[in-house]
PDB file of N, CA and C in Angstrom:
ATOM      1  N   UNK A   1      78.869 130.527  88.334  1.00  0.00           N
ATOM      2  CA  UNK A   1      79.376 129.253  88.797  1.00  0.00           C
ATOM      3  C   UNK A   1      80.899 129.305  88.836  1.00  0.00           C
ATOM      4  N   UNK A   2      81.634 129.072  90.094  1.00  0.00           N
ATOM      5  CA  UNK A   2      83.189 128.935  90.433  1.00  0.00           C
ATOM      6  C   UNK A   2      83.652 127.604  89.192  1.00  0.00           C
ATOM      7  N   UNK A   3      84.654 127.987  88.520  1.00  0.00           N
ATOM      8  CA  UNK A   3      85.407 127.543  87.628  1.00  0.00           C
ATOM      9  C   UNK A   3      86.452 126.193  88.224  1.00  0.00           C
ATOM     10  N   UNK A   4      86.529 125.112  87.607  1.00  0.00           N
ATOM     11  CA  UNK A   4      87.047 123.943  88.658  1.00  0.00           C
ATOM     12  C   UNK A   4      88.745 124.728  88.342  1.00  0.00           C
ATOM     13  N   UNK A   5      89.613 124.306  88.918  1.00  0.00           N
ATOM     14  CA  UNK A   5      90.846 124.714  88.808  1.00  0.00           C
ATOM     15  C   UNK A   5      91.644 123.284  88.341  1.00  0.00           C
ATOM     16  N   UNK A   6      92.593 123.886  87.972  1.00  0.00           N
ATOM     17  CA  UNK A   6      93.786 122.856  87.562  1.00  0.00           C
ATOM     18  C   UNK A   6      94.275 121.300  88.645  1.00  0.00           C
ATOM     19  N   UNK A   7      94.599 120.773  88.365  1.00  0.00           N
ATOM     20  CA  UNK A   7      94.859 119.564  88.421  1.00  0.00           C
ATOM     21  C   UNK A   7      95.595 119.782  89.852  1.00  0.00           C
ATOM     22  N   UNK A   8      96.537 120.901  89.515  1.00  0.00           N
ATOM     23  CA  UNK A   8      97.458 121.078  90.731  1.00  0.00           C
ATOM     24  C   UNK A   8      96.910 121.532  91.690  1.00  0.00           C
ATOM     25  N   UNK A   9      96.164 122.869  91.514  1.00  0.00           N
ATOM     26  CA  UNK A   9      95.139 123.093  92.474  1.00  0.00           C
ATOM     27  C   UNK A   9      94.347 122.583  93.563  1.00  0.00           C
ATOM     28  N   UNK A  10      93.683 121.010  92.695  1.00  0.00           N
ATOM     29  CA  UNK A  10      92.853 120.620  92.969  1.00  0.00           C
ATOM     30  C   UNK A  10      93.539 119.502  94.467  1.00  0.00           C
ATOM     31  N   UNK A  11      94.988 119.041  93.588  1.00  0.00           N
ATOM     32  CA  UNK A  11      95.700 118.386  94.525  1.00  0.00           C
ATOM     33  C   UNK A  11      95.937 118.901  95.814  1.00  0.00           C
ATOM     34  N   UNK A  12      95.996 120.411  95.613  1.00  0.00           N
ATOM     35  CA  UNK A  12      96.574 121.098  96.701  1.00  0.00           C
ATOM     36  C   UNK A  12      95.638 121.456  98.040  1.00  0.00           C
ATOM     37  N   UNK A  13      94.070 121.815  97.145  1.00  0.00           N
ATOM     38  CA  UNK A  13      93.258 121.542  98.064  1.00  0.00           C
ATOM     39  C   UNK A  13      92.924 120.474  99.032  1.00  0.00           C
ATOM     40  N   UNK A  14      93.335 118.726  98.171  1.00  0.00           N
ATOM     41  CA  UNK A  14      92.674 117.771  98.852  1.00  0.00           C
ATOM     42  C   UNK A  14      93.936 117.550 100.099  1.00  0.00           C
ATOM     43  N   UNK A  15      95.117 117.928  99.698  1.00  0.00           N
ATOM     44  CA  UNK A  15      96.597 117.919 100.619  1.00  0.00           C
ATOM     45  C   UNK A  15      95.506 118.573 102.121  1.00  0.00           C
ATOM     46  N   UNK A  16      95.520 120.041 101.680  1.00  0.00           N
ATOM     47  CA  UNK A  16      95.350 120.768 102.732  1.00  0.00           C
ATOM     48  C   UNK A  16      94.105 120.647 103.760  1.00  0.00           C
ATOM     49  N   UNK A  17      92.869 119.771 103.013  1.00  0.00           N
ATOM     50  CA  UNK A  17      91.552 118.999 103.417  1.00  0.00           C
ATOM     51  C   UNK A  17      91.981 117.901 104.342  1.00  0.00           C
ATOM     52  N   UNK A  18      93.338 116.931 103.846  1.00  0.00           N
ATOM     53  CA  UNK A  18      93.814 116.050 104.408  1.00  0.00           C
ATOM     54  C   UNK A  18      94.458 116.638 105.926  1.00  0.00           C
ATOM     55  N   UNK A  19      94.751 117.333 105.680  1.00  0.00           N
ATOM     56  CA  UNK A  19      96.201 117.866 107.129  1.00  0.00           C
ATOM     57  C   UNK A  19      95.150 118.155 108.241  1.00  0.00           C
ATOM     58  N   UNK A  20      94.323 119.026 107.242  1.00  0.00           N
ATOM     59  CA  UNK A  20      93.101 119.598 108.503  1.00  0.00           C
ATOM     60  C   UNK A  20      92.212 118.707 109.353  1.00  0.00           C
ATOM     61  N   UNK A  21      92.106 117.909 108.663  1.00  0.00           N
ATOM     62  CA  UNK A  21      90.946 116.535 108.847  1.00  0.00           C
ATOM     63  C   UNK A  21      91.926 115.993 109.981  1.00  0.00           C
ATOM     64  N   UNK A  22      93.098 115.482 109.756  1.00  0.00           N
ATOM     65  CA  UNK A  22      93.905 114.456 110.662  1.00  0.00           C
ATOM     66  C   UNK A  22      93.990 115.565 111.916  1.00  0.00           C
ATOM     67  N   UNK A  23      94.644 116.849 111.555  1.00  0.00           N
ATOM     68  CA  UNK A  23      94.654 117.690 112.789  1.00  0.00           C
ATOM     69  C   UNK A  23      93.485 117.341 113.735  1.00  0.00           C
ATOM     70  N   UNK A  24      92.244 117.660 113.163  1.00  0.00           N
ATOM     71  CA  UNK A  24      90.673 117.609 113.906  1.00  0.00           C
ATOM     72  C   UNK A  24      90.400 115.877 114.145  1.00  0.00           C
ATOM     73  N   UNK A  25      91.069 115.374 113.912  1.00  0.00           N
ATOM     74  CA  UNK A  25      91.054 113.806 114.924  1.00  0.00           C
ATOM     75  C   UNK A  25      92.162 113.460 115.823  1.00  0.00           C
ATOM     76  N   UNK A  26      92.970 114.247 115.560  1.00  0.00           N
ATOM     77  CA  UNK A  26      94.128 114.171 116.791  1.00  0.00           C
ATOM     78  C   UNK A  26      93.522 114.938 118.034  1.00  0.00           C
ATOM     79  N   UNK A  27      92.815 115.943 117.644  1.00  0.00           N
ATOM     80  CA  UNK A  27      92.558 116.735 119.096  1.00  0.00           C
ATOM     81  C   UNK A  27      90.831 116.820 119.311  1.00  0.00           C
ATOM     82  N   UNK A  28      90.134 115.759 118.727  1.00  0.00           N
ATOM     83  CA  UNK A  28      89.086 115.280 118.887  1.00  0.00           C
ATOM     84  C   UNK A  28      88.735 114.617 120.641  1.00  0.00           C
ATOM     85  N   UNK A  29      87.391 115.464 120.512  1.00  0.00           N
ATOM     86  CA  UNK A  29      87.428 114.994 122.198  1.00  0.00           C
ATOM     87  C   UNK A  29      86.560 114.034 122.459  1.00  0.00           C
ATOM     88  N   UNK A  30      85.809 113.269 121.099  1.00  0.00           N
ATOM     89  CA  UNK A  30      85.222 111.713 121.733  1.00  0.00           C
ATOM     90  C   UNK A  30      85.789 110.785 120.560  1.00  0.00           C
ATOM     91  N   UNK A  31      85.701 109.542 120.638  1.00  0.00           N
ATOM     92  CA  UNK A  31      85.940 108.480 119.503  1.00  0.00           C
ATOM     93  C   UNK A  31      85.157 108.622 118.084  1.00  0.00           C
ATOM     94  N   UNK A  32      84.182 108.468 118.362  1.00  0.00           N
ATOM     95  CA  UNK A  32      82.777 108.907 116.826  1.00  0.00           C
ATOM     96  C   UNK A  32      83.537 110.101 116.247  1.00  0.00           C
ATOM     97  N   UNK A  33      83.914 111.128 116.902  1.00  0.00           N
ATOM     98  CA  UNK A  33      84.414 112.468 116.428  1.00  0.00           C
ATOM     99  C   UNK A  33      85.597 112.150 115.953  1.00  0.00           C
ATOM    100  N   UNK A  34      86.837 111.831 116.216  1.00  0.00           N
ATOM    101  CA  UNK A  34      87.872 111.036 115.632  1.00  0.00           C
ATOM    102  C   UNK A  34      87.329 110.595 114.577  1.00  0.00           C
ATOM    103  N   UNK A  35      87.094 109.308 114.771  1.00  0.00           N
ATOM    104  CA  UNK A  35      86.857 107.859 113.210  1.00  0.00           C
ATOM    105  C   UNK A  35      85.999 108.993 112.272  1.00  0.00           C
ATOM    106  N   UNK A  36      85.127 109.708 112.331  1.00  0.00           N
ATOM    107  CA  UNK A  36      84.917 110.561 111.364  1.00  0.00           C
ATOM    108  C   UNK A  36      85.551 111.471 110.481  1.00  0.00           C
ATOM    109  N   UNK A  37      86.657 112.284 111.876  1.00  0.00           N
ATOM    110  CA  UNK A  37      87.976 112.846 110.722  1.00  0.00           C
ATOM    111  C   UNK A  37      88.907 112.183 109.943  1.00  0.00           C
ATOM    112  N   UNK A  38      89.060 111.167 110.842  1.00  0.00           N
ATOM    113  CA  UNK A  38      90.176 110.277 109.941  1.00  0.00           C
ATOM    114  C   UNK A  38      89.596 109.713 108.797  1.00  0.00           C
ATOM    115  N   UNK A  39      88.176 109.580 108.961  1.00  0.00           N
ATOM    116  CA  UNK A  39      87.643 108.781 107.402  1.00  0.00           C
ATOM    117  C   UNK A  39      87.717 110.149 106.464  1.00  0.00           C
ATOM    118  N   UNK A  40      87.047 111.141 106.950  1.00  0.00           N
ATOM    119  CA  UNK A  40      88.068 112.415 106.154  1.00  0.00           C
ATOM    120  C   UNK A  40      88.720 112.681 105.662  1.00  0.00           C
ATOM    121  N   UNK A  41      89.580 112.503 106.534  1.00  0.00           N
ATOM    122  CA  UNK A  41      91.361 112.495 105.993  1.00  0.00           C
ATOM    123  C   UNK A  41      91.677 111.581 105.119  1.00  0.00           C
ATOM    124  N   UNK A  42      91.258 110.592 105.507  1.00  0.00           N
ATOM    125  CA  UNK A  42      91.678 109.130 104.666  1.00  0.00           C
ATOM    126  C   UNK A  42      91.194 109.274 103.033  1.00  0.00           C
ATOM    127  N   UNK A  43      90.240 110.016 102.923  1.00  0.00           N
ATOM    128  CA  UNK A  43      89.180 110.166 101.463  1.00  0.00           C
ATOM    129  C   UNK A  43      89.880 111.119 100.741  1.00  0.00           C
ATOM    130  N   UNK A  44      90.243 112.402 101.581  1.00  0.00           N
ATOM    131  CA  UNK A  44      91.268 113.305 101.347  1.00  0.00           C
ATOM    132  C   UNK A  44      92.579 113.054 100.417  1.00  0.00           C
ATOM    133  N   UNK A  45      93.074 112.109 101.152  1.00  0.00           N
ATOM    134  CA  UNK A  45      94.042 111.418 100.912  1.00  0.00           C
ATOM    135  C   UNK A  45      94.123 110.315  99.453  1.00  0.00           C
ATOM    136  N   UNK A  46      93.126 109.838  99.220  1.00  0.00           N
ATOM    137  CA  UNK A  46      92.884 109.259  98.149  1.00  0.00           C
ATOM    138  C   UNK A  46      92.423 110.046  96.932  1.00  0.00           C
ATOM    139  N   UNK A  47      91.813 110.950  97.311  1.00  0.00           N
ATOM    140  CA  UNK A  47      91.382 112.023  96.064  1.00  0.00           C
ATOM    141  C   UNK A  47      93.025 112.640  95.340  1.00  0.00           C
ATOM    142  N   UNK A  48      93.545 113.180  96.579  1.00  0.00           N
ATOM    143  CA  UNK A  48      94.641 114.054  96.299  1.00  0.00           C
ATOM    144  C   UNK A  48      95.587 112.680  95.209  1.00  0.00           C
ATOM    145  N   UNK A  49      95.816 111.352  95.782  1.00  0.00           N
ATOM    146  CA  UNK A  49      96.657 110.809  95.181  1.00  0.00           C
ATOM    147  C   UNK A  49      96.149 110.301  93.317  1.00  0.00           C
ATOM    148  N   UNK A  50      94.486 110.325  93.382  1.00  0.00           N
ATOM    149  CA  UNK A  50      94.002 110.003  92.047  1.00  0.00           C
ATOM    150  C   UNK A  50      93.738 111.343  91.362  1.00  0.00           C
ATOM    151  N   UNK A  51      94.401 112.369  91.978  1.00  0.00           N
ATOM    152  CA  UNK A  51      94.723 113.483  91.249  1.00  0.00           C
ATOM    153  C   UNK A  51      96.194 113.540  90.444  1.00  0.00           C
ATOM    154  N   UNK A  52      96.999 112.787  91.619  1.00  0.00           N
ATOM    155  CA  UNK A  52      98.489 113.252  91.118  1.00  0.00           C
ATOM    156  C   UNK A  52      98.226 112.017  89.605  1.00  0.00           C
ATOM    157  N   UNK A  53      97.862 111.022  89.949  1.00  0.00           N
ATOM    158  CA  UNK A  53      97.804 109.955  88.279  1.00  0.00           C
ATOM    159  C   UNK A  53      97.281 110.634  87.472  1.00  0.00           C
ATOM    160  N   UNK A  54      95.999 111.406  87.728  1.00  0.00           N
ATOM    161  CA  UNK A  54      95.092 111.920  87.016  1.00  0.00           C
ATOM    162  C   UNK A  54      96.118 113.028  85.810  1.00  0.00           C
ATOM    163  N   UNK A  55      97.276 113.790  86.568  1.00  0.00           N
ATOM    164  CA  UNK A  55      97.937 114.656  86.385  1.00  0.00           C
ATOM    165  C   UNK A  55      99.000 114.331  85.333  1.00  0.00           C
ATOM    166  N   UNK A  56      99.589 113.346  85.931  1.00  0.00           N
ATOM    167  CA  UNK A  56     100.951 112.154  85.176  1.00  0.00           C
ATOM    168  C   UNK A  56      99.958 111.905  84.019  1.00  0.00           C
ATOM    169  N   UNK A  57      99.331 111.241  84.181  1.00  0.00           N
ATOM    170  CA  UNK A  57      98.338 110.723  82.580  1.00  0.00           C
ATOM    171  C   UNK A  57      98.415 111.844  81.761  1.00  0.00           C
ATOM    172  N   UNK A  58      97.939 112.953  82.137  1.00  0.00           N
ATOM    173  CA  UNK A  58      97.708 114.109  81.487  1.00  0.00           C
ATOM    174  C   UNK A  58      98.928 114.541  80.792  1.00  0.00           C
ATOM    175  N   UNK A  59     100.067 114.493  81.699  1.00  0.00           N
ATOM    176  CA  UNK A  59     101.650 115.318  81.033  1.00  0.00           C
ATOM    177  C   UNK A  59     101.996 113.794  79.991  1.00  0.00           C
ATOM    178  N   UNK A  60     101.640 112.581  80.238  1.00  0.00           N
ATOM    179  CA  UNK A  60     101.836 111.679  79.442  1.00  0.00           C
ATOM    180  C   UNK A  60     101.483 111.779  78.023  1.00  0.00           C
ATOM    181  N   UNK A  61     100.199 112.122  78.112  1.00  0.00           N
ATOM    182  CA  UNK A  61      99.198 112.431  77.035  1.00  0.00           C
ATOM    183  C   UNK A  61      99.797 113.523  75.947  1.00  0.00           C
ATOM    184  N   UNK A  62     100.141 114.305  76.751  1.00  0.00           N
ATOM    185  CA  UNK A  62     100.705 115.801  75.686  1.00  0.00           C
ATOM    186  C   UNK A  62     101.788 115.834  75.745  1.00  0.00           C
ATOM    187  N   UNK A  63     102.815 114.474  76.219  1.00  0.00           N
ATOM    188  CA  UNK A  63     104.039 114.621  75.496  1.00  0.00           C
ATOM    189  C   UNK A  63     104.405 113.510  74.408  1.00  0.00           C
ATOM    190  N   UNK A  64     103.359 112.825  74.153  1.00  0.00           N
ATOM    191  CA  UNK A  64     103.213 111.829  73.182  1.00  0.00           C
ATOM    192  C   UNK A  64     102.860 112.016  72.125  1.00  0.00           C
ATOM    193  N   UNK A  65     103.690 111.977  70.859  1.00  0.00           N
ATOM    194  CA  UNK A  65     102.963 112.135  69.606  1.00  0.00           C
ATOM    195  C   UNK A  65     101.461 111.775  68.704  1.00  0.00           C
ATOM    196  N   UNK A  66     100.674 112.604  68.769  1.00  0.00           N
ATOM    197  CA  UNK A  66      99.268 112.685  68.062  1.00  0.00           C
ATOM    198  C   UNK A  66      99.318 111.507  66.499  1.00  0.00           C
ATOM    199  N   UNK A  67      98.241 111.012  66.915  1.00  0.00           N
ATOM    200  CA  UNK A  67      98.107 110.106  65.642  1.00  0.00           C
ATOM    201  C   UNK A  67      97.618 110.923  64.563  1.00  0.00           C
ATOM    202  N   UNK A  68      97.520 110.165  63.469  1.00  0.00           N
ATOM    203  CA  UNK A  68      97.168 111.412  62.051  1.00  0.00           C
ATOM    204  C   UNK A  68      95.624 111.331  62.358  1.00  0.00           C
ATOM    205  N   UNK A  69      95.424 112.132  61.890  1.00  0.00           N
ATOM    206  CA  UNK A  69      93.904 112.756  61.565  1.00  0.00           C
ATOM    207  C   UNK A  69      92.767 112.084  60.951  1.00  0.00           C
ATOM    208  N   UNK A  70      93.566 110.726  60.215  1.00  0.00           N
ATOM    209  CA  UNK A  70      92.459 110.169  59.144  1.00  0.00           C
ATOM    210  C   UNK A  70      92.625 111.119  57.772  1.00  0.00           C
ATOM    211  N   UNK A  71      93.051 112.181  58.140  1.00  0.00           N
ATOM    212  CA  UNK A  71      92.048 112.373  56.660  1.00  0.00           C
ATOM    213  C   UNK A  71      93.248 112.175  55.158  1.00  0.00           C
ATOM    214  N   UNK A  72      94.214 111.463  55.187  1.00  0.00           N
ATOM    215  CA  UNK A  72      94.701 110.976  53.987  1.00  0.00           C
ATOM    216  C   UNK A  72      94.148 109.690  53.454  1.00  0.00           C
ATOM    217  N   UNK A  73      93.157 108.848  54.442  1.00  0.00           N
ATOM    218  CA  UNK A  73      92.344 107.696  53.952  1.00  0.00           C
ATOM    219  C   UNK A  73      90.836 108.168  53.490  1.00  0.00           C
ATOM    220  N   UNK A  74      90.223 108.627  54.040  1.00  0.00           N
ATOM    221  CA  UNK A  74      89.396 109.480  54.099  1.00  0.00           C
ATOM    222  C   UNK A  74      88.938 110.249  52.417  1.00  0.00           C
ATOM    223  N   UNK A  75      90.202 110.512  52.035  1.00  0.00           N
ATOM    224  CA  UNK A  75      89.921 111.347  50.794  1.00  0.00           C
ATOM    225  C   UNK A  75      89.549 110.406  49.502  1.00  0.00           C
ATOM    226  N   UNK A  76      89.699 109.778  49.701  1.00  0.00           N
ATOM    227  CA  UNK A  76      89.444 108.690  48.537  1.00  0.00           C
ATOM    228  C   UNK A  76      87.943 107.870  48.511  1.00  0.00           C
ATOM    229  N   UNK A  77      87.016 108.197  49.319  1.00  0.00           N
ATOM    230  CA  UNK A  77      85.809 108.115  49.014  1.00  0.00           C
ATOM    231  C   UNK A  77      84.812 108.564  48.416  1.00  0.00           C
TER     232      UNK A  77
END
């Protein structure tokens, strides 16, 4: 089983899913064929951007100091 990749990766794929998609409705040769890439693109486009939060959360997360462990309350039971 292919291993999911990094955050950035993942962004980079949905970027490049996006470009391709809009390309293939710009030079789409009926309407149905269009509104299909662009809903493509458009989904593309939303993945890639709830990646980049997804990402920010993440560098948020690990540059924020860790709460204690519990276990100085803990010991006294």
């Amino acid at each position: 089983m292919k291993e999911k990749g990094s955050t950035d990766e993942l962004q980079a794929d949905q970027l490049k899913r996006e470009y391709e998609e809009s390309e293939l409705a710009d030079h789409a040769t009926d309407e149905e064929s269009a509104r299909e890439h662009r809903r493509r693109a458009d989904k593309a486009g939303y993945l890639r951007r709830k990646l980049r939060e997804r990402a920010e959360s993440e560098r948020q997360t690990r540059s924020e100091p860790r709460p204690s462990d519990g276990s100085e309350s803990g010991s006294d039971r």
